[in-house]
N, C-alpha and C. Protein backbone atom coordinates (compact mmCIF):
# COMPACT_ATOMS: atom_id res chain seq x y z
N UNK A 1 -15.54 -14.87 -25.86
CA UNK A 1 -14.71 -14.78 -24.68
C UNK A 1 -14.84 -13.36 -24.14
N UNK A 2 -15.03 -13.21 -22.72
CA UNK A 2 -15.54 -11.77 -22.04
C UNK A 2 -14.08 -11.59 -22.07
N UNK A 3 -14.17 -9.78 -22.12
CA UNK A 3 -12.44 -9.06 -21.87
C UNK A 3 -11.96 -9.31 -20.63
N UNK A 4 -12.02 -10.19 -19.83
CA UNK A 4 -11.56 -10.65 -18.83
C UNK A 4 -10.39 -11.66 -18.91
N UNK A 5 -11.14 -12.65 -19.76
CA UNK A 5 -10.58 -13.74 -20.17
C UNK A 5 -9.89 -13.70 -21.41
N UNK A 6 -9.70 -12.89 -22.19
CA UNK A 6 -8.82 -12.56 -22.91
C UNK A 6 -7.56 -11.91 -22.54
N UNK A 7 -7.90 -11.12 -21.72
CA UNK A 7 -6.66 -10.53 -20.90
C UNK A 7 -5.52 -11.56 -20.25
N UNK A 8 -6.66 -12.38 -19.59
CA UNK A 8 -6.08 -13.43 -18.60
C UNK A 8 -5.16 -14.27 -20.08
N UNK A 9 -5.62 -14.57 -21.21
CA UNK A 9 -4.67 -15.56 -21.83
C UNK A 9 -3.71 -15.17 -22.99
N UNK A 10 -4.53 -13.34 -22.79
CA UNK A 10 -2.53 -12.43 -23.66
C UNK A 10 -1.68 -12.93 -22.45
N UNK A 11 -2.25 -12.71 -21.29
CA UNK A 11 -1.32 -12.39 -20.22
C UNK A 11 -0.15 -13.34 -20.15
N UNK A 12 -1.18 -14.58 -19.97
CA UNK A 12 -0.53 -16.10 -19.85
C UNK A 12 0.43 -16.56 -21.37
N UNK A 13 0.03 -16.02 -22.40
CA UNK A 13 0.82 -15.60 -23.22
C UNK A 13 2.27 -15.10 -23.41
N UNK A 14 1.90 -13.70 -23.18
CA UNK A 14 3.09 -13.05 -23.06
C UNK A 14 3.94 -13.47 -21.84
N UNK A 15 3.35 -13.84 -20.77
CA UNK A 15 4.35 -14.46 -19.72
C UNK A 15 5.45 -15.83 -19.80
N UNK A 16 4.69 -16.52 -20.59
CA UNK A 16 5.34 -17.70 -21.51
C UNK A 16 6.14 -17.40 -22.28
N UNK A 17 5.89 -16.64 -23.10
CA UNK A 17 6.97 -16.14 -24.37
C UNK A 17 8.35 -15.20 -23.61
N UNK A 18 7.95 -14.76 -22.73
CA UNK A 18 9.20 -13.58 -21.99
C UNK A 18 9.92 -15.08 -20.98
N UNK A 19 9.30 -15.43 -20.49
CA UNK A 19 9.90 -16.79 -19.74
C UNK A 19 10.78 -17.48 -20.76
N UNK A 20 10.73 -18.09 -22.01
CA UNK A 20 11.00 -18.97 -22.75
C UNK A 20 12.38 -18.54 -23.83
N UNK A 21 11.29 -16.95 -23.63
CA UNK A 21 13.28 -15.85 -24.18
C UNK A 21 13.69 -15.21 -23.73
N UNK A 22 13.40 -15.53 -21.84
CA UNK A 22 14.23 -14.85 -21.30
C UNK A 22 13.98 -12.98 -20.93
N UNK A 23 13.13 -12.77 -21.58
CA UNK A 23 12.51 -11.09 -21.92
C UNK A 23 11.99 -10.96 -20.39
N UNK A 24 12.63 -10.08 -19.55
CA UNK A 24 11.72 -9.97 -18.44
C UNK A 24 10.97 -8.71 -18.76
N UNK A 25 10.87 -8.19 -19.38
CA UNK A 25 9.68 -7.14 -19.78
C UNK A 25 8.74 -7.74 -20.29
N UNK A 26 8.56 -8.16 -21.20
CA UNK A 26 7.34 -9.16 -21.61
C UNK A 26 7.21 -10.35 -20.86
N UNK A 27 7.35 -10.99 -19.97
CA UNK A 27 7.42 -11.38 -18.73
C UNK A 27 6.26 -10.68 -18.22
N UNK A 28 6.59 -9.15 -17.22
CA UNK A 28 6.04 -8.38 -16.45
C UNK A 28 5.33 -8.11 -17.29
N UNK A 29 4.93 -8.19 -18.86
CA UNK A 29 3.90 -7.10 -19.05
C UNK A 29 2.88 -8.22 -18.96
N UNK A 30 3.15 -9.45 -19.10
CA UNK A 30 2.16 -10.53 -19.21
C UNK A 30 1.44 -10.90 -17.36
N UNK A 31 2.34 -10.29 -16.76
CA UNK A 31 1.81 -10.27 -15.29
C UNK A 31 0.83 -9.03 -15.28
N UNK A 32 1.05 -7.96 -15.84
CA UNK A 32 0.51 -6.71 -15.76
C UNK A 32 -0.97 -6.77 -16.03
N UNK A 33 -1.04 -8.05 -17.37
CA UNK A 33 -2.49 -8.43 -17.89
C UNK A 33 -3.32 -8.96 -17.01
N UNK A 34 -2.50 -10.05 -16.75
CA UNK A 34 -3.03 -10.63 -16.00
C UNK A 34 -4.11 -10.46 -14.79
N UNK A 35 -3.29 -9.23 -14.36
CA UNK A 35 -3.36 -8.59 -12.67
C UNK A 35 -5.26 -7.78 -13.55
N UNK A 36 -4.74 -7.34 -14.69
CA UNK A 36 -5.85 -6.29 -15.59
C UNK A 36 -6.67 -6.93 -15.42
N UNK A 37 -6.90 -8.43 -15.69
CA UNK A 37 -7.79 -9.17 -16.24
C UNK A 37 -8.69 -9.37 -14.62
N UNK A 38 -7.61 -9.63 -13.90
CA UNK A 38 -8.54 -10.10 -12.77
C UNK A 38 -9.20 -8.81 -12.09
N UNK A 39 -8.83 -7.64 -11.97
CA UNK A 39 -9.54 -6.86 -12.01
C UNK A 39 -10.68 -6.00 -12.32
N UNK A 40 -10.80 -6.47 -13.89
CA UNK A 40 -11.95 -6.59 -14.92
C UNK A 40 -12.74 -7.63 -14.48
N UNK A 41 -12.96 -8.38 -13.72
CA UNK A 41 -13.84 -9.80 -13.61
C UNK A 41 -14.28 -9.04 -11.84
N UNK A 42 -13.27 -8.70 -10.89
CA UNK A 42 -14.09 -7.97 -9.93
C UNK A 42 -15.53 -6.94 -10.38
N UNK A 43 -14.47 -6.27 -11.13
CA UNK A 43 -15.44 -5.17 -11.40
C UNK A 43 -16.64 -5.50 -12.35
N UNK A 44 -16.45 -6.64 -12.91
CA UNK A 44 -17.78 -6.84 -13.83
C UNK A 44 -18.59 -7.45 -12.51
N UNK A 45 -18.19 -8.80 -11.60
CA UNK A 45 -19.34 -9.06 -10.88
C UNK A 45 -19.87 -8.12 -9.86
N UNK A 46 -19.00 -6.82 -9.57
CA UNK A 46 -19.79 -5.50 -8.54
C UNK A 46 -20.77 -5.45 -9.49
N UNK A 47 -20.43 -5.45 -10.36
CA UNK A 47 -21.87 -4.05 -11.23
C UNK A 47 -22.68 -5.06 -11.54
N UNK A 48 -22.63 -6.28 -12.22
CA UNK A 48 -23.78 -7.55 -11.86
C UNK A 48 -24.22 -7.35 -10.42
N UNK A 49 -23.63 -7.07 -9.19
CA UNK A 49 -24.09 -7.53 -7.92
C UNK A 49 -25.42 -6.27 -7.71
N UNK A 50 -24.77 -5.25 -8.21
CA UNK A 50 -25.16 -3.84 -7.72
C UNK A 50 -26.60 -3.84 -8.91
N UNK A 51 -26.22 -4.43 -10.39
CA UNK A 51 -27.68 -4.51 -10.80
C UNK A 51 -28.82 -4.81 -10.82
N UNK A 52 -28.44 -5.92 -10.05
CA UNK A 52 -29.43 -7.04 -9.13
C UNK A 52 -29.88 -6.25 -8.34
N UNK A 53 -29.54 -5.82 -7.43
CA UNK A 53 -29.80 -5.18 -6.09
C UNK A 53 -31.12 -3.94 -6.56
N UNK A 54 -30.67 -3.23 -7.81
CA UNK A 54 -31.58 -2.13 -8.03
C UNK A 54 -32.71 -2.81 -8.81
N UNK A 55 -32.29 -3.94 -9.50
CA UNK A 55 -33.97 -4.69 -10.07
C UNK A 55 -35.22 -5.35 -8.82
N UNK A 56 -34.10 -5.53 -7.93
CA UNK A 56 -34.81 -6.68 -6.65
C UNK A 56 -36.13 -4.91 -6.11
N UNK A 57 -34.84 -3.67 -5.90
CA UNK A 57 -35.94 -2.90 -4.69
C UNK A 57 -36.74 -2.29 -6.38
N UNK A 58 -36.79 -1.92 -7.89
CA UNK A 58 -37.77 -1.71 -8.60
C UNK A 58 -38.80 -2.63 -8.83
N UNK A 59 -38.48 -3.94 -8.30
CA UNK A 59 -39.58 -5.05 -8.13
C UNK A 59 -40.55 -4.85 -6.75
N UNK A 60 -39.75 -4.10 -5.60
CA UNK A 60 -40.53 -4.11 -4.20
C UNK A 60 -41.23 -3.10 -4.48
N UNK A 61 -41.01 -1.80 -5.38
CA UNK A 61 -41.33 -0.51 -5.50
C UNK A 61 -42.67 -0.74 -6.15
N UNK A 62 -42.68 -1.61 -7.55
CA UNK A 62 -43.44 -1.73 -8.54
C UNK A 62 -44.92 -2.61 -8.12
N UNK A 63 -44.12 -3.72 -7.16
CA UNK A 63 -45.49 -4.72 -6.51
C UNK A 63 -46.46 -3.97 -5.20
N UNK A 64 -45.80 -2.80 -4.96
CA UNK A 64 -46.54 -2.03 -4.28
C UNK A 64 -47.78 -1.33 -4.36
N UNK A 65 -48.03 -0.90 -5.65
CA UNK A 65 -48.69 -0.12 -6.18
C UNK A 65 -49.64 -0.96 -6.71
């Protein structure tokens, strides 16, 4: 499981458990993950997007020659 998706199911976790006893801090901290997690999954597909991008122009660079 990528740290994305782990985040996403402490999150969903702890949001359940603060819901169920009432804890609105563990509540919010399970939103807090959450919010982490989806942020971690932006930022992993930029840097997939952005790695691509530099293999595609070392492929235009390389077939040149």
């Amino acid at each position: 499981m990528s740290d994305h998706r782990t985040d996403e199911a402490k999150g969903r976790a702890k949001e359940a458990a603060g819901a169920l006893t009432g804890d609105d801090d563990l509540k919010n901290e399970g939103k807090t993950d959450r919010a982490a997690s989806s942020v971690k999954e932006k930022v992993e597909g930029a840097k997939d997007k952005a790695e691509d991008a530099v293999d595609s122009v070392k492929r235009k660079v390389t077939d040149r020659d």
